[in-house]
PDB file of N, CA and C in Angstrom:
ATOM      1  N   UNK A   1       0.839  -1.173   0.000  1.00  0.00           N
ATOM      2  CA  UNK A   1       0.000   0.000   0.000  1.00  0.00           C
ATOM      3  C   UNK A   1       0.887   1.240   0.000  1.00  0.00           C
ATOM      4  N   UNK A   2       0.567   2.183  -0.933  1.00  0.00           N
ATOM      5  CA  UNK A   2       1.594   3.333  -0.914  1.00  0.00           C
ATOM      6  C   UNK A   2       0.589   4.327  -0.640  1.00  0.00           C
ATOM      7  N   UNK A   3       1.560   5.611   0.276  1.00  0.00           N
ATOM      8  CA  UNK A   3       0.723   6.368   0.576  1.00  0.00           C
ATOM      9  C   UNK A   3       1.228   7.262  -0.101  1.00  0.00           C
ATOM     10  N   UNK A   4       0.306   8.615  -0.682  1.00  0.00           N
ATOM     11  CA  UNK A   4       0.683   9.646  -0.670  1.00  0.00           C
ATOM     12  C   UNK A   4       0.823  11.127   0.039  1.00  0.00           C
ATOM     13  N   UNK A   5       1.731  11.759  -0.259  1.00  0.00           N
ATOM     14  CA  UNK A   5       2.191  13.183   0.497  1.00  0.00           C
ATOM     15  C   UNK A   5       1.169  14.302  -0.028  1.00  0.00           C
ATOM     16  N   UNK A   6       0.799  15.238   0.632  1.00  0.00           N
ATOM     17  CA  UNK A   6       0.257  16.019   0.127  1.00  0.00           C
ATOM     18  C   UNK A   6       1.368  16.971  -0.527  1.00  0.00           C
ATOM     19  N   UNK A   7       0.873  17.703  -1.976  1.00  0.00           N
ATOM     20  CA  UNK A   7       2.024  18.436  -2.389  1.00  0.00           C
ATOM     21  C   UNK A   7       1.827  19.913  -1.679  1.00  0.00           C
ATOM     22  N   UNK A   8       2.678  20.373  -1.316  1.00  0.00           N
ATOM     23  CA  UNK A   8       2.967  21.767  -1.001  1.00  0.00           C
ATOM     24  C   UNK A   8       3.881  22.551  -2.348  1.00  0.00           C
ATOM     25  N   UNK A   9       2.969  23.523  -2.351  1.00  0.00           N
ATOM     26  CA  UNK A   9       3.712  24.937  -3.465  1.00  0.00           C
ATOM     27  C   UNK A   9       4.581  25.581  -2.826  1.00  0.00           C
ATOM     28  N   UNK A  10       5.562  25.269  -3.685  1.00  0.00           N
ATOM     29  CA  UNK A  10       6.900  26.765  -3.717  1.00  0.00           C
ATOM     30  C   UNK A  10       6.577  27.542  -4.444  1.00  0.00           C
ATOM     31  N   UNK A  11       6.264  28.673  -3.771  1.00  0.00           N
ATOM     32  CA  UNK A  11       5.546  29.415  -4.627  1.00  0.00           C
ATOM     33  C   UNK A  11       6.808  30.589  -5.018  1.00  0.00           C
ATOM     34  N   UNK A  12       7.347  30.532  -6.209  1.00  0.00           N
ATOM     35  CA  UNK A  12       8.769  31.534  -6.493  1.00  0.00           C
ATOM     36  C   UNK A  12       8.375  32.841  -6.519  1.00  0.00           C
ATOM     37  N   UNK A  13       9.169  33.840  -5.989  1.00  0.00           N
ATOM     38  CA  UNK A  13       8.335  34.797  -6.059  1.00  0.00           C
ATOM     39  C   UNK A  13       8.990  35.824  -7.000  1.00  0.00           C
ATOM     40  N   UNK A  14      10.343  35.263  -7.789  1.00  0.00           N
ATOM     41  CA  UNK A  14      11.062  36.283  -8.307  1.00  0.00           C
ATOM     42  C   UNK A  14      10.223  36.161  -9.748  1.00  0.00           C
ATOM     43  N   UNK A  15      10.990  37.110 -10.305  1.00  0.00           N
ATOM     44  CA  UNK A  15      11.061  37.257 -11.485  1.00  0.00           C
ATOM     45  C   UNK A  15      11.908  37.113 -12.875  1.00  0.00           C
ATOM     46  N   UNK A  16      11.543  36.494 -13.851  1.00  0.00           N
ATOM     47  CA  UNK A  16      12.735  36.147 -14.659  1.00  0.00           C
ATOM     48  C   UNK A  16      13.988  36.363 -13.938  1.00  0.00           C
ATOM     49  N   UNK A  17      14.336  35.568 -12.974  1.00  0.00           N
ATOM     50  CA  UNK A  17      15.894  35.547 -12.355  1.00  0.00           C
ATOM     51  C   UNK A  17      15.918  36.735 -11.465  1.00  0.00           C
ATOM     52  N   UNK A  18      15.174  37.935 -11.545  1.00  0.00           N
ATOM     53  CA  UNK A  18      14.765  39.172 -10.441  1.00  0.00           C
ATOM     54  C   UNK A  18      14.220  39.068  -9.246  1.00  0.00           C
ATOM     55  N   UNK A  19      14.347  39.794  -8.513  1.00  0.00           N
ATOM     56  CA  UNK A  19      13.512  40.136  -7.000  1.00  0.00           C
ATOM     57  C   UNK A  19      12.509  39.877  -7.404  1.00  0.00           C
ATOM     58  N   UNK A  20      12.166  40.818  -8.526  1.00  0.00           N
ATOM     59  CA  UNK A  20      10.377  41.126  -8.535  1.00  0.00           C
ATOM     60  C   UNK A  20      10.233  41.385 -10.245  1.00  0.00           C
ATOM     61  N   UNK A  21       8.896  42.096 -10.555  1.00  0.00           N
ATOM     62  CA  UNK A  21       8.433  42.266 -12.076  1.00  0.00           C
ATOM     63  C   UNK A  21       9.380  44.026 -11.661  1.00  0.00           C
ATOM     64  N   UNK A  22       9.175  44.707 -10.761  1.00  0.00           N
ATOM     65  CA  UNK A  22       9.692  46.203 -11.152  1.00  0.00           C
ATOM     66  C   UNK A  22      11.013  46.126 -11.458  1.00  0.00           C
ATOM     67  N   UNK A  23      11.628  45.311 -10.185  1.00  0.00           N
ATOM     68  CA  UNK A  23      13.024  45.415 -10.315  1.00  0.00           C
ATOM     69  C   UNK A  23      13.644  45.157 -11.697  1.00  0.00           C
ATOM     70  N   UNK A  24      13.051  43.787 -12.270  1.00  0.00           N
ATOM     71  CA  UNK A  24      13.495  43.231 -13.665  1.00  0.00           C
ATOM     72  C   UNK A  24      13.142  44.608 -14.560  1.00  0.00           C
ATOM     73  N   UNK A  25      11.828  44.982 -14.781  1.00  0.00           N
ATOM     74  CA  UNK A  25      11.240  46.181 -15.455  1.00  0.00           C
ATOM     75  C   UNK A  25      12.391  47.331 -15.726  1.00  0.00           C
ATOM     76  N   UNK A  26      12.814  47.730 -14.439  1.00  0.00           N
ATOM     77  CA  UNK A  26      13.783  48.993 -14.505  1.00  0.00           C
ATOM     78  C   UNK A  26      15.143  48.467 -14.713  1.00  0.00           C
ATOM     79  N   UNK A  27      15.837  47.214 -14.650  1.00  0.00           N
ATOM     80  CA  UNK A  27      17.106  46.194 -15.652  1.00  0.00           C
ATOM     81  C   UNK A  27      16.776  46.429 -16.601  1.00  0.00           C
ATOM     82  N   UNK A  28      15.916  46.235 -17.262  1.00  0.00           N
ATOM     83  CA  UNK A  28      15.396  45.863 -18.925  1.00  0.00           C
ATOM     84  C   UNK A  28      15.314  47.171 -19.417  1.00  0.00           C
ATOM     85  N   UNK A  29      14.972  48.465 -19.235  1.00  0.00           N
ATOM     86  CA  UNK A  29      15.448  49.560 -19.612  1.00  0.00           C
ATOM     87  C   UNK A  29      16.550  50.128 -19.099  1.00  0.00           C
ATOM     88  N   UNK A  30      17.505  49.913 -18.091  1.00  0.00           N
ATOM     89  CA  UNK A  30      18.686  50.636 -18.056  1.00  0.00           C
ATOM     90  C   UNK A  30      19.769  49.706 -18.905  1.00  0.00           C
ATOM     91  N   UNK A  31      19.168  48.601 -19.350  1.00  0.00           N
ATOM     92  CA  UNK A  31      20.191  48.034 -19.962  1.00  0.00           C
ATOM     93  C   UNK A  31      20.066  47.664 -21.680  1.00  0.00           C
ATOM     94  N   UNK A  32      19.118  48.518 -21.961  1.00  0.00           N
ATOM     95  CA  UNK A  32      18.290  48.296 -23.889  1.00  0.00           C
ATOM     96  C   UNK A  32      18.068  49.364 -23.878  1.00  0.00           C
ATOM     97  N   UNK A  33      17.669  50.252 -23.297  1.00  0.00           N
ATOM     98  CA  UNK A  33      17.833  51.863 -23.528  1.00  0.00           C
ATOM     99  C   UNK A  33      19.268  52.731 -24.077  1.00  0.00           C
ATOM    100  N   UNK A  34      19.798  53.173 -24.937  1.00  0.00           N
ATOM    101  CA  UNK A  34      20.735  53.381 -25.405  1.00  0.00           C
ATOM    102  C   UNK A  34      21.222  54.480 -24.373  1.00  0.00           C
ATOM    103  N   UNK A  35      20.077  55.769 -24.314  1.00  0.00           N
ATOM    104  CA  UNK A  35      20.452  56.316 -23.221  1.00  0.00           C
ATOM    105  C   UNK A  35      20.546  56.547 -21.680  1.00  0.00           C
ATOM    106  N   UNK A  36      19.445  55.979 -21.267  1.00  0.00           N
ATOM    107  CA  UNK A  36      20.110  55.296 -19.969  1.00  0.00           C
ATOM    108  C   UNK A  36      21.024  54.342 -19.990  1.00  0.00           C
ATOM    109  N   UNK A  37      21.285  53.465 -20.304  1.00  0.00           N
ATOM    110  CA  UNK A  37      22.477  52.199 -20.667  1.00  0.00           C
ATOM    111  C   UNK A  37      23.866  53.769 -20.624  1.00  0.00           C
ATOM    112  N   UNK A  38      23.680  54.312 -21.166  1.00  0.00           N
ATOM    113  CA  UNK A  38      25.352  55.191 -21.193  1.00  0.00           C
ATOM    114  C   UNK A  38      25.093  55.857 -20.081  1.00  0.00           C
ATOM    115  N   UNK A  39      24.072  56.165 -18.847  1.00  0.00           N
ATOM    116  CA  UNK A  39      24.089  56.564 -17.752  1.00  0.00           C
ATOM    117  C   UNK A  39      24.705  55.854 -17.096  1.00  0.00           C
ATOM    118  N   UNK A  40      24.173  54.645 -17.371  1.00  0.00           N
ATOM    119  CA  UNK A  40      24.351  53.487 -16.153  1.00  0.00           C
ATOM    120  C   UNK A  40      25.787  53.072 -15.806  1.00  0.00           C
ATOM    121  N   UNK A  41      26.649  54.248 -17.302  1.00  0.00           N
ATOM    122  CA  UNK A  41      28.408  53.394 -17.278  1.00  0.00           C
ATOM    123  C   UNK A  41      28.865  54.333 -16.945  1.00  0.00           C
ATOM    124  N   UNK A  42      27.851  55.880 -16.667  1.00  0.00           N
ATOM    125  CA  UNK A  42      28.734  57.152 -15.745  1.00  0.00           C
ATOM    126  C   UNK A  42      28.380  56.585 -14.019  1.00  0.00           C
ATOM    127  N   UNK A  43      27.800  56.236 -13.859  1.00  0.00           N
ATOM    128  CA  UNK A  43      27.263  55.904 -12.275  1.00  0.00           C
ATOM    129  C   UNK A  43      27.556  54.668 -11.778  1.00  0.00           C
ATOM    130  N   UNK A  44      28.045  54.505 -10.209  1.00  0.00           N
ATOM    131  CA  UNK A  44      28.088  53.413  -9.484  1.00  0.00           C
ATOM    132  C   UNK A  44      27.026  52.830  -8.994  1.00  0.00           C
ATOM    133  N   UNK A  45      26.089  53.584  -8.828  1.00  0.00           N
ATOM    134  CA  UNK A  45      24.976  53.253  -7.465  1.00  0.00           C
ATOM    135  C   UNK A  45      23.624  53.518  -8.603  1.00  0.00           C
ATOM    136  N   UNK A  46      22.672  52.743  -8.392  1.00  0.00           N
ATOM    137  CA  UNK A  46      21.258  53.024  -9.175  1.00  0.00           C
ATOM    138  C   UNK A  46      20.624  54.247  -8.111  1.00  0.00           C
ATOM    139  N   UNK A  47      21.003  54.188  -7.295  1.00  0.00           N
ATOM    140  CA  UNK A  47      20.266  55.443  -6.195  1.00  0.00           C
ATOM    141  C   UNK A  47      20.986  57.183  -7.075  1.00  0.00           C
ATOM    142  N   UNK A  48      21.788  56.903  -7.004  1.00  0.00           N
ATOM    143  CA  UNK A  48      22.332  58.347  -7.749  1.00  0.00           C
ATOM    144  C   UNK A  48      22.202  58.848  -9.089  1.00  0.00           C
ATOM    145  N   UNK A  49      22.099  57.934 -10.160  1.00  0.00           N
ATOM    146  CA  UNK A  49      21.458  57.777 -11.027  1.00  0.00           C
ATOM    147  C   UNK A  49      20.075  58.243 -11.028  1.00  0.00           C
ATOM    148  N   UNK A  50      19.817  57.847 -10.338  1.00  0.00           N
ATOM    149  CA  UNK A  50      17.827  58.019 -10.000  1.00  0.00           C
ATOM    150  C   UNK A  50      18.231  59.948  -9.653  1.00  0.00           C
ATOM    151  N   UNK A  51      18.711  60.463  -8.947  1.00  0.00           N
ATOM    152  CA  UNK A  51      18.867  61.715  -8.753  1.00  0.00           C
ATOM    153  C   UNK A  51      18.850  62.351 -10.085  1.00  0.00           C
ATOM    154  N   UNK A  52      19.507  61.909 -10.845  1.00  0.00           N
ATOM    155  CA  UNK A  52      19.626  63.006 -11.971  1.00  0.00           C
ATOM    156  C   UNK A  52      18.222  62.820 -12.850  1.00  0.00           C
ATOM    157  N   UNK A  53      17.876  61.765 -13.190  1.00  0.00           N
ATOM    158  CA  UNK A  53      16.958  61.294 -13.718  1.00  0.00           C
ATOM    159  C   UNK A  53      15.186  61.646 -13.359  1.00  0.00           C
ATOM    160  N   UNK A  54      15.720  62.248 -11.961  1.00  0.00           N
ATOM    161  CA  UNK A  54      14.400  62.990 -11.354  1.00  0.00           C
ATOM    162  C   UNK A  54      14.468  64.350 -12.007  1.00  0.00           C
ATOM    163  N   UNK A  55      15.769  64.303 -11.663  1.00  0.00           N
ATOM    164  CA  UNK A  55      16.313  66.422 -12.123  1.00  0.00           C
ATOM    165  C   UNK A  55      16.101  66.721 -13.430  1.00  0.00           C
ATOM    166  N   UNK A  56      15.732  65.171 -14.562  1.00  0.00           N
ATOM    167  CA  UNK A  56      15.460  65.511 -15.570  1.00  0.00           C
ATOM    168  C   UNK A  56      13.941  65.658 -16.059  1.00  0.00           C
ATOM    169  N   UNK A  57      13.796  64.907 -15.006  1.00  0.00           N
ATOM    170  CA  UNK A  57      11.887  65.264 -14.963  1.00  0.00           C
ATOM    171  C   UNK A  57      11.574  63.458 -15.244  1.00  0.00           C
ATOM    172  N   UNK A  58      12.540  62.576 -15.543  1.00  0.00           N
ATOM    173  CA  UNK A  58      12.036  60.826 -16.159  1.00  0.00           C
ATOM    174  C   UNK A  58      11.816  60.496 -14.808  1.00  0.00           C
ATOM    175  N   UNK A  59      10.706  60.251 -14.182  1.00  0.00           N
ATOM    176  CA  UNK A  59      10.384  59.593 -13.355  1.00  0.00           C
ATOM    177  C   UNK A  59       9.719  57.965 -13.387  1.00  0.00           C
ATOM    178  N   UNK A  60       9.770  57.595 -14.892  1.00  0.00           N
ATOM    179  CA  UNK A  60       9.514  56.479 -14.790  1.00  0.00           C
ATOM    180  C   UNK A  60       9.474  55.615 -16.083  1.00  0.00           C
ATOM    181  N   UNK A  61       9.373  54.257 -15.951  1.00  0.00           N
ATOM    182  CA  UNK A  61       9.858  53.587 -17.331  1.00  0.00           C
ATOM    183  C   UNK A  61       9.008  53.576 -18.099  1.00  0.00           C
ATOM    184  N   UNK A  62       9.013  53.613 -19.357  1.00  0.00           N
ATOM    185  CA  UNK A  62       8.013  53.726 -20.609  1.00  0.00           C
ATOM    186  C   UNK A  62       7.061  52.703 -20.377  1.00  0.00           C
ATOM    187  N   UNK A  63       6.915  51.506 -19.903  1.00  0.00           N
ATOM    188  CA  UNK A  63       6.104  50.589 -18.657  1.00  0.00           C
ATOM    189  C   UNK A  63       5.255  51.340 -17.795  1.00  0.00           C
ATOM    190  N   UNK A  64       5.781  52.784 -17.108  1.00  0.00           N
ATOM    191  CA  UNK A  64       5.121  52.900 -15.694  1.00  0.00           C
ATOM    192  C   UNK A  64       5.737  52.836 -14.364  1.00  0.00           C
ATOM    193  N   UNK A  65       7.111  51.969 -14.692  1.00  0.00           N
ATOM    194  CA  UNK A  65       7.377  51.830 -13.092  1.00  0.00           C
ATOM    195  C   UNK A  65       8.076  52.800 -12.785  1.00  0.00           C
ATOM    196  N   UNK A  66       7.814  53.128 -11.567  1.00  0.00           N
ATOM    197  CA  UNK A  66       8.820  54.478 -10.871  1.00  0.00           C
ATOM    198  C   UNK A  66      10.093  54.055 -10.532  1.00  0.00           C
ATOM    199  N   UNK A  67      11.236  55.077 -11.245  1.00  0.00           N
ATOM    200  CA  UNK A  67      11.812  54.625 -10.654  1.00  0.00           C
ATOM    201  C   UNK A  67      12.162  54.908  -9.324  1.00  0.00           C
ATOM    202  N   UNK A  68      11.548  55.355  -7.910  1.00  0.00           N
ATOM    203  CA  UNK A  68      11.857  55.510  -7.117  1.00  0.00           C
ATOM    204  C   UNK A  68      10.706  54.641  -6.201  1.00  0.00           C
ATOM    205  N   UNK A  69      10.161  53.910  -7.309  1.00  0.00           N
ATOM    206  CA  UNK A  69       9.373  52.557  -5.994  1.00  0.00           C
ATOM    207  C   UNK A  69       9.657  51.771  -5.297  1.00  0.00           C
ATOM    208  N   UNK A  70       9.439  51.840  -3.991  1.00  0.00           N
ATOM    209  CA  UNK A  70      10.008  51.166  -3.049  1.00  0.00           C
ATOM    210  C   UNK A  70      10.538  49.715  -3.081  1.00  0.00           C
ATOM    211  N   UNK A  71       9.635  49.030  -3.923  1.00  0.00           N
ATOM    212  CA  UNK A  71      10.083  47.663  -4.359  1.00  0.00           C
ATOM    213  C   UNK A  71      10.809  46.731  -5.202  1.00  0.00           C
ATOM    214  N   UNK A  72      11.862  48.155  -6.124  1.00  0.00           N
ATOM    215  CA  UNK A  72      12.560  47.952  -6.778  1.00  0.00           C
ATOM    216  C   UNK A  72      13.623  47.484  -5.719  1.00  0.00           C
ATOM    217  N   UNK A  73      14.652  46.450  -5.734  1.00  0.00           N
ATOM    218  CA  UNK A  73      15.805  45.972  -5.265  1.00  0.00           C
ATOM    219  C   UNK A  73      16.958  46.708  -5.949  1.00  0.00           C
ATOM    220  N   UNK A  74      17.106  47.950  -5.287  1.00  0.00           N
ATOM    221  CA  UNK A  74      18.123  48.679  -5.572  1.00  0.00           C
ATOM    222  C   UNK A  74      19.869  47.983  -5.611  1.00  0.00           C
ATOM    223  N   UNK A  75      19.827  47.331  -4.719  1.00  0.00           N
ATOM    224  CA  UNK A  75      21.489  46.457  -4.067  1.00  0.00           C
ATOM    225  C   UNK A  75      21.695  45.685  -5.263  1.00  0.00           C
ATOM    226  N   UNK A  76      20.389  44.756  -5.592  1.00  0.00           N
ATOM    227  CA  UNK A  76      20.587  44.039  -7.046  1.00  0.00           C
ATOM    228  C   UNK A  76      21.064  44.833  -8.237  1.00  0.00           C
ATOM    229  N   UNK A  77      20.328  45.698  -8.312  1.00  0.00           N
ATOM    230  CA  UNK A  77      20.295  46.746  -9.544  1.00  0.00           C
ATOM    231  C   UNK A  77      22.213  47.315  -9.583  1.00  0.00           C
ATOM    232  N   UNK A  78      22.483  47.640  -8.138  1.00  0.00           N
ATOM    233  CA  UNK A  78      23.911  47.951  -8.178  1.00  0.00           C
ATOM    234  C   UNK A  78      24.464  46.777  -8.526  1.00  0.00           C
ATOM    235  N   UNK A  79      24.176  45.328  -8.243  1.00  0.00           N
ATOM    236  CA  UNK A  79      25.867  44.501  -8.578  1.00  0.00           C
ATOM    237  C   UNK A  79      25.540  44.235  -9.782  1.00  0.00           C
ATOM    238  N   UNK A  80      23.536  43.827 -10.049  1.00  0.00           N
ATOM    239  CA  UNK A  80      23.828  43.411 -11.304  1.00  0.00           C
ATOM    240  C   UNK A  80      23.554  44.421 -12.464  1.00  0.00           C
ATOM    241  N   UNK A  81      23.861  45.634 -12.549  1.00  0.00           N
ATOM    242  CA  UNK A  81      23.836  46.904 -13.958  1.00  0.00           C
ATOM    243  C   UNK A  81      24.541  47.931 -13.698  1.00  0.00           C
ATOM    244  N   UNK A  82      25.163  48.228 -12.405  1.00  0.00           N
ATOM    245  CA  UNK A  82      26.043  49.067 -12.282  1.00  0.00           C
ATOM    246  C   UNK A  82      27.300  48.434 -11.664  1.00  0.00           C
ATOM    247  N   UNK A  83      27.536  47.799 -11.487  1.00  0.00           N
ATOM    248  CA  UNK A  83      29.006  46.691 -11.419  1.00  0.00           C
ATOM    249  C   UNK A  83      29.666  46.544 -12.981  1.00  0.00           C
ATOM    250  N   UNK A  84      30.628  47.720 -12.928  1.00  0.00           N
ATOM    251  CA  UNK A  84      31.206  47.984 -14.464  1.00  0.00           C
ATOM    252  C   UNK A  84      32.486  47.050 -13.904  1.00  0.00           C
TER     253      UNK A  84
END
């Protein structure tokens, strides 16, 4: 007699290999955008970047996402698009 397990979900919560859908969202334009992409190789930090980018009035990706939403994974964004 075999019994069975009930299955339990892993439920993943990232995104294509991302934290999340924003975080990936704002990768996918700093890194296919011609001109952000040549920002991204003057700047260390995605936080400082985001400064100028306010000062230019772009507050957000041709998508929608802000870039100053809280749920973007900024730390990611630094090793993985601003780690020149």
């Amino acid at each position: 007699m075999t019994t069975t397990q009930p299955m339990t979900k892993t439920q993943d919560e990232t995104y294509l290999g991302w934290t999340n859908l924003k975080t990936w969202n704002v990768a996918l334009w700093l890194q296919n955008d011609e001109y952000l992409y040549e920002l991204t190789r003057e700047y260390d930090k995605y936080n400082d970047m985001v400064v100028l980018l306010t000062e230019l009035e772009i507050t957000e990706t041709p998508d929608g996402v802000s870039y100053t939403d809280p749920d973007i994974n900024t730390l990611e964004l630094d090793t993985d698009v601003f780690d020149h």
